[in-house]
N, C-alpha and C. Protein backbone atom coordinates (compact mmCIF):
# COMPACT_ATOMS: atom_id res chain seq x y z
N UNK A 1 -22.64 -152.94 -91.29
CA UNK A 1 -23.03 -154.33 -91.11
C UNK A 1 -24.47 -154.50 -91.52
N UNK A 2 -25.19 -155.65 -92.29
CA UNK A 2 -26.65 -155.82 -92.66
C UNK A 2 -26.60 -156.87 -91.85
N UNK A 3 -27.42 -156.67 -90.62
CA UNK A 3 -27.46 -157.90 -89.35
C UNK A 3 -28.28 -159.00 -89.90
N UNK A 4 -29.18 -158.65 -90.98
CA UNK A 4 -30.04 -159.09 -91.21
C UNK A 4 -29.31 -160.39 -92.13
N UNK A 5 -28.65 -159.66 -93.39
CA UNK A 5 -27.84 -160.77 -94.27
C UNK A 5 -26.84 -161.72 -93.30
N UNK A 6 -26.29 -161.32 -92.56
CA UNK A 6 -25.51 -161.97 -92.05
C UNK A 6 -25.99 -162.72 -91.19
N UNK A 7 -27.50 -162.39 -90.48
CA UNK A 7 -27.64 -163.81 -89.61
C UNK A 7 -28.32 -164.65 -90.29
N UNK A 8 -29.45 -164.18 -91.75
CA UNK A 8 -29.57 -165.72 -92.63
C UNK A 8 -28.49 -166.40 -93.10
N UNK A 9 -27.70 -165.97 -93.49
CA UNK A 9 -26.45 -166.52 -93.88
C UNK A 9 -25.98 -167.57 -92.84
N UNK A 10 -25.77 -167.22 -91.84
CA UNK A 10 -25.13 -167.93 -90.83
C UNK A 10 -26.28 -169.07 -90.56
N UNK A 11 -27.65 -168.83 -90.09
CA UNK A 11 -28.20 -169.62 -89.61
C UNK A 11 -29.18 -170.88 -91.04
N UNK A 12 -29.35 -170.01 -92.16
CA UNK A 12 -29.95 -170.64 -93.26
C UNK A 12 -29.46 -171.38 -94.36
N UNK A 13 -28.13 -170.26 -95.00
CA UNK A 13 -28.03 -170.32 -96.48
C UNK A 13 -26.60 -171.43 -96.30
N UNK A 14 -25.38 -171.24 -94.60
CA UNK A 14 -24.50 -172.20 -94.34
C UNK A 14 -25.59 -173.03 -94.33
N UNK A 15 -25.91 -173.62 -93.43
CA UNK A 15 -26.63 -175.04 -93.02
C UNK A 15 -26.96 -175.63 -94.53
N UNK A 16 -27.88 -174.97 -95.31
CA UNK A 16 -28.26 -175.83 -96.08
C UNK A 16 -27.15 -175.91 -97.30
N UNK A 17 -26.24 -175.37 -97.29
CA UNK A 17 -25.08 -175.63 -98.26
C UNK A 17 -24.50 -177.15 -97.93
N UNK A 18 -24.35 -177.02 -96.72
CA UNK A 18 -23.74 -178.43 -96.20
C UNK A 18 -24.79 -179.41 -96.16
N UNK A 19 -26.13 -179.31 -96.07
CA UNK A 19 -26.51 -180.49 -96.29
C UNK A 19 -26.65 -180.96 -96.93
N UNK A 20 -26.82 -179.67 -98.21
CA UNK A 20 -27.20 -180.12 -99.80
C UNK A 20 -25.42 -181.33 -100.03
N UNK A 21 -24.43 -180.41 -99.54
CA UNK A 21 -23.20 -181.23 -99.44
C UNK A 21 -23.38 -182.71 -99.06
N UNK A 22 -23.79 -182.82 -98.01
CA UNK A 22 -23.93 -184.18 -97.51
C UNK A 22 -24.64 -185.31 -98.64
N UNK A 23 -25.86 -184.40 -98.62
CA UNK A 23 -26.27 -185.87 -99.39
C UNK A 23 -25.97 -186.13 -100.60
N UNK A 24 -25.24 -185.10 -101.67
CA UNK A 24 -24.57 -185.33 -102.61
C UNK A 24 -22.97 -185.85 -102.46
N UNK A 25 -22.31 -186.16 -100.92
CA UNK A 25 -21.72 -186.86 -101.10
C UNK A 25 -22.11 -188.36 -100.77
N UNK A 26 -23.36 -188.65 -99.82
CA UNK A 26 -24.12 -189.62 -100.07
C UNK A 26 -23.90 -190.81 -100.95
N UNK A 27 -24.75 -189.70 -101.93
CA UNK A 27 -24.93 -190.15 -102.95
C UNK A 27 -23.78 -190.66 -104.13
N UNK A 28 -22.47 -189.99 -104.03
CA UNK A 28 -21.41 -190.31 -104.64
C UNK A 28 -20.96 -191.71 -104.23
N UNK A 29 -21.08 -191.77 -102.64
CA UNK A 29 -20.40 -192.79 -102.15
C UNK A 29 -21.17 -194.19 -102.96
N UNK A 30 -22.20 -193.69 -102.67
CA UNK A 30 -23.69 -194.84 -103.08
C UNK A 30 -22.68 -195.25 -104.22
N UNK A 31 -22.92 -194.23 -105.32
CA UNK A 31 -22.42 -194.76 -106.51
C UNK A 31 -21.47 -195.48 -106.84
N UNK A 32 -19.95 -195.16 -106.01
CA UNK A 32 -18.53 -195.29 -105.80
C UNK A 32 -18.76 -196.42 -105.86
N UNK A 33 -19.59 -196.79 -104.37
CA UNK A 33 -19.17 -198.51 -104.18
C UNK A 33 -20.55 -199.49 -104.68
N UNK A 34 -20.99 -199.08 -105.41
CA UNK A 34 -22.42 -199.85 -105.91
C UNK A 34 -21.56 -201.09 -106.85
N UNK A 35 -22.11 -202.09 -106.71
CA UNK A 35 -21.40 -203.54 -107.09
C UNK A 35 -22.47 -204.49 -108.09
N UNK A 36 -23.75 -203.19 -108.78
CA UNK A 36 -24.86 -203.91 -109.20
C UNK A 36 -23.88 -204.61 -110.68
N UNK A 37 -24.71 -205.50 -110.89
CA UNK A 37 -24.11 -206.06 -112.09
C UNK A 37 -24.70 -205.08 -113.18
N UNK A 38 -24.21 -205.43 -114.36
CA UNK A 38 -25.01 -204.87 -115.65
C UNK A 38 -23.92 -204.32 -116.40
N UNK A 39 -24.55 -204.16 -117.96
CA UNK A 39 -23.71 -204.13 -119.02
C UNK A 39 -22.89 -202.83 -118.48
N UNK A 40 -21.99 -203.25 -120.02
CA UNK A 40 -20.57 -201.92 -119.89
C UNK A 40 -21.40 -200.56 -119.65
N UNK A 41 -22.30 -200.41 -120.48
CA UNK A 41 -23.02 -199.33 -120.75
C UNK A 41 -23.45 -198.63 -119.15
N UNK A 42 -24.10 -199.35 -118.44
CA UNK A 42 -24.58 -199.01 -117.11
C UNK A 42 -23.44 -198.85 -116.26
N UNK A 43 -22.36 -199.89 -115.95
CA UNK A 43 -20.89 -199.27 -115.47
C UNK A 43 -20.43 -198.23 -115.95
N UNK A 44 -20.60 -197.54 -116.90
CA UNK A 44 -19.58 -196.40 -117.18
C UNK A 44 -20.48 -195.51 -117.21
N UNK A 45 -22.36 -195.52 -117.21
CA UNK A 45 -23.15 -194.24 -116.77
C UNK A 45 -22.67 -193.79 -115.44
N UNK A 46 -22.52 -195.21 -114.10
CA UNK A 46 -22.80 -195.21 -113.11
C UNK A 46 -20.98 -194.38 -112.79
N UNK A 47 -20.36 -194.25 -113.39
CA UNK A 47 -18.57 -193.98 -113.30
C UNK A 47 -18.86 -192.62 -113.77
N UNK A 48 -19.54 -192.36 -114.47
CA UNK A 48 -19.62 -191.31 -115.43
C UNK A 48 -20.34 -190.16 -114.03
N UNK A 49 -21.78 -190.41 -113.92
CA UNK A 49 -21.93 -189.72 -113.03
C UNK A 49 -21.86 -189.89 -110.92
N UNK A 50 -20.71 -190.55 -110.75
CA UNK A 50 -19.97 -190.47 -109.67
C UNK A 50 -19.23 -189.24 -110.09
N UNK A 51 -18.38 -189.22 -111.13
CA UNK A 51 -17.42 -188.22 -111.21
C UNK A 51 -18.05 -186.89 -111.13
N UNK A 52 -19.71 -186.76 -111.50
CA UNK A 52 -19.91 -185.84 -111.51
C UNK A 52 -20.83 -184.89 -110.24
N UNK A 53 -20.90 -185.58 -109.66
CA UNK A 53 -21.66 -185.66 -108.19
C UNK A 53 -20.04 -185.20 -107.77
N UNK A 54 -19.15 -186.11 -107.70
CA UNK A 54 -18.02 -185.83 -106.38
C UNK A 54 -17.93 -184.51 -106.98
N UNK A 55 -17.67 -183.88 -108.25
CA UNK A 55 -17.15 -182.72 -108.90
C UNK A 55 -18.04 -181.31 -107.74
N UNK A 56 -19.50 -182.07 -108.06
CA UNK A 56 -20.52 -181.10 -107.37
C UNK A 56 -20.33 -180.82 -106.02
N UNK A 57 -19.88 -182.19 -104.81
CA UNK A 57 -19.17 -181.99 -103.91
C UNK A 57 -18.44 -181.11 -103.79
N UNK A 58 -17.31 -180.98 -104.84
CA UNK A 58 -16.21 -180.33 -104.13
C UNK A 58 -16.21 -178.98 -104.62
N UNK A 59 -17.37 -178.34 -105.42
CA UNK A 59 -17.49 -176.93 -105.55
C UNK A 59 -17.97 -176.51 -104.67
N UNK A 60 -19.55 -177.39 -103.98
CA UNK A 60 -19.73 -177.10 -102.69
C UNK A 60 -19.20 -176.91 -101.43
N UNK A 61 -17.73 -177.29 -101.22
CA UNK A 61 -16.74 -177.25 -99.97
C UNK A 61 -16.05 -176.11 -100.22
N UNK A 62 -15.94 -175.76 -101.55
CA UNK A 62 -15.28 -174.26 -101.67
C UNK A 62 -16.14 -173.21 -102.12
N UNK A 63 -17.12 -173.61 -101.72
CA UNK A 63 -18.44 -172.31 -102.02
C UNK A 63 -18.84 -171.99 -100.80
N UNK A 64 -19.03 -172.87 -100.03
CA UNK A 64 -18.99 -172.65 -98.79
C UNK A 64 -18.22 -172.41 -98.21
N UNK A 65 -16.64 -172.87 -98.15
CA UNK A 65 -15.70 -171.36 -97.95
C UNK A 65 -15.91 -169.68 -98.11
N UNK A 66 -16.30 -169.89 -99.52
CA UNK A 66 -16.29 -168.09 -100.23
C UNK A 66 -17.15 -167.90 -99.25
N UNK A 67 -18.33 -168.58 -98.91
CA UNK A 67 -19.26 -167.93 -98.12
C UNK A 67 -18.82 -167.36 -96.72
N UNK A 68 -18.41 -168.01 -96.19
CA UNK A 68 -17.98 -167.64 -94.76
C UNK A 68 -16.82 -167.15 -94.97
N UNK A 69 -15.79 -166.44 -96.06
CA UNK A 69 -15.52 -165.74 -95.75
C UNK A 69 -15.82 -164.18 -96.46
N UNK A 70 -16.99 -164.33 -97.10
CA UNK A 70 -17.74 -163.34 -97.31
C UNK A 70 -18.55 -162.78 -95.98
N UNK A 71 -19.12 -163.66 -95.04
CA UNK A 71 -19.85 -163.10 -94.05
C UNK A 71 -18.97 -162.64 -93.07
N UNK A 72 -17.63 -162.76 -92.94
CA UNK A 72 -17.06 -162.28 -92.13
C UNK A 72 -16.65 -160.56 -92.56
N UNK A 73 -17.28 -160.35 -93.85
CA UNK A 73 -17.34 -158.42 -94.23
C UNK A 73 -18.38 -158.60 -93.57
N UNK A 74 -19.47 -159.14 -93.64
CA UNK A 74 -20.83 -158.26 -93.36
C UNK A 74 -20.45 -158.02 -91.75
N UNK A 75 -19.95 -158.37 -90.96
CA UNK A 75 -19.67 -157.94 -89.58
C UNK A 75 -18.96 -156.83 -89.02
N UNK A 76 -18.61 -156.42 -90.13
CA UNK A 76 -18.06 -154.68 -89.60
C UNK A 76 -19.21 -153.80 -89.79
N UNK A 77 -19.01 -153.47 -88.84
CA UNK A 77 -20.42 -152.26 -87.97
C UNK A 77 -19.67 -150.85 -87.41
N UNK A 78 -19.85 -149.75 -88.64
CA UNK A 78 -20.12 -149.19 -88.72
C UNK A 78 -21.45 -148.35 -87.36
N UNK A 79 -20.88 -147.58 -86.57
CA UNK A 79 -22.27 -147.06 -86.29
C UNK A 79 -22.89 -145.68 -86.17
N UNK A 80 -23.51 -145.73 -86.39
CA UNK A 80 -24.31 -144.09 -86.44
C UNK A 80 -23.82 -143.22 -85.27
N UNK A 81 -24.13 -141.64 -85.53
CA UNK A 81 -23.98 -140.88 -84.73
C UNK A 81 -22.46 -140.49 -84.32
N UNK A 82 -21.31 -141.50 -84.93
CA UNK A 82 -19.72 -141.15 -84.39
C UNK A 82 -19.43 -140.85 -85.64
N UNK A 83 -19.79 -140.01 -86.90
CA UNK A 83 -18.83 -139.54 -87.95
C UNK A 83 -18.47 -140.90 -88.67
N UNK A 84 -19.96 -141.92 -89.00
CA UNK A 84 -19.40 -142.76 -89.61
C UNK A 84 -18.55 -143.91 -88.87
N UNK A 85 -18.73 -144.14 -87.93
CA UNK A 85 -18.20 -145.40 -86.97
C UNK A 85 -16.33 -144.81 -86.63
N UNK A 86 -15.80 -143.48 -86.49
CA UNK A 86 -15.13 -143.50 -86.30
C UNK A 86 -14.77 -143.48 -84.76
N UNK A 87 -15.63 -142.91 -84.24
CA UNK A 87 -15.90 -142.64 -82.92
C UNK A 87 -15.18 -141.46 -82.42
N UNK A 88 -15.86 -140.80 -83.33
CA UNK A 88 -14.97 -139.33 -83.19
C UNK A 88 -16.21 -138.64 -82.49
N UNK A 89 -16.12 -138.76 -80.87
CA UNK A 89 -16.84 -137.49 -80.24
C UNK A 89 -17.97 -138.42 -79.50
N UNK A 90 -17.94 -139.83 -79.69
CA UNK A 90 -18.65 -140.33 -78.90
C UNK A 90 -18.10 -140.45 -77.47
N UNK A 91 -18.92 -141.11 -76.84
CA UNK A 91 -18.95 -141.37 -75.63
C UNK A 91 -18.28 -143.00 -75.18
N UNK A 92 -17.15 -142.98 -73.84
CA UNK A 92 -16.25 -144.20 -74.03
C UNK A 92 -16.59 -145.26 -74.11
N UNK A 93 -17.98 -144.84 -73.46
CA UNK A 93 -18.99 -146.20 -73.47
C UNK A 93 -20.11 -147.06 -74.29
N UNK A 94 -20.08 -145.96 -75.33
CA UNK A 94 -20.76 -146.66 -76.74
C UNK A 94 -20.72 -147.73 -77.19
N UNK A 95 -19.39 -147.93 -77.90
CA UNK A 95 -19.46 -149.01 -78.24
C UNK A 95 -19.91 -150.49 -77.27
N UNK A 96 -19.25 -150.67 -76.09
CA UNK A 96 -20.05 -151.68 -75.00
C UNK A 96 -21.63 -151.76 -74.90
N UNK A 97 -22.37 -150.47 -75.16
CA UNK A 97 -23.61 -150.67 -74.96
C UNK A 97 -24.55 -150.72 -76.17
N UNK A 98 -23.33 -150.45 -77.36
CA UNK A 98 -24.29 -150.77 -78.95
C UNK A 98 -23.88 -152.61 -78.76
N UNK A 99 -22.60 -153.05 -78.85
CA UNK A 99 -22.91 -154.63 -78.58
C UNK A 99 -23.83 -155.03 -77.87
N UNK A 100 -24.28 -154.45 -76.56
CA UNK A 100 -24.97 -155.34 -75.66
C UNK A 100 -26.24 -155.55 -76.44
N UNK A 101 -26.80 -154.24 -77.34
CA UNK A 101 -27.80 -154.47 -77.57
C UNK A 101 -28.29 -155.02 -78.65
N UNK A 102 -27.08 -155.45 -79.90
CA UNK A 102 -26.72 -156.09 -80.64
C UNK A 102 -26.84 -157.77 -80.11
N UNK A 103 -26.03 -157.59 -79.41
CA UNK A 103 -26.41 -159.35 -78.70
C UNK A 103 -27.71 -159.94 -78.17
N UNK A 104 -28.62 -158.94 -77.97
CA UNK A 104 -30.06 -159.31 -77.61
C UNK A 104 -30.80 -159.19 -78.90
């Protein structure tokens, strides 16, 4: 386990995936329902890049999938001293007291 990757991940690199999400769907919506007048030309920029914002949206909802379920490898922990986390020859109580100290 890299405790380290996995708790930016969780606490940094999610969060700001989704917000970057948010306001690029925001911003789609903005566009979606914008009712400004103006030539053909400006209607079909403003159509043109809605489609491409929502597009950006929705790589972001499945990137942020891959992500979380990429961080759910980094959580196998492996730990020292048992032959490679098999727990061959440790003690019954290891593992309970490597979490505890994992959780602090």
């Amino acid at each position: 386990m890299s405790i380290a990757a996995a708790t930016e991940t969780a606490r940094r690199l999610l969060p700001a995936v989704k917000k970057l999400r948010d306001v690029l769907l925001a911003k789609s919506l903005e566009l979606r329902t914008s009712s400004r007048l103006g030539g053909l030309i400006c209607r079909m920029l403003r159509a043109h890049l809605w489609a491409r914002v929502s597009a950006w949206v929705n790589m972001l909802d499945r990137d942020g999938a891959r992500i979380a379920v990429a961080l759910d490898g980094l959580y196998d922990l492996a730990i020292g001293g048992t032959a490679v986390g098999t727990g061959l020859n440790a003690h019954p109580e290891l593992p309970n007291e490597r979490r505890g100290r994992l959780r602090s």
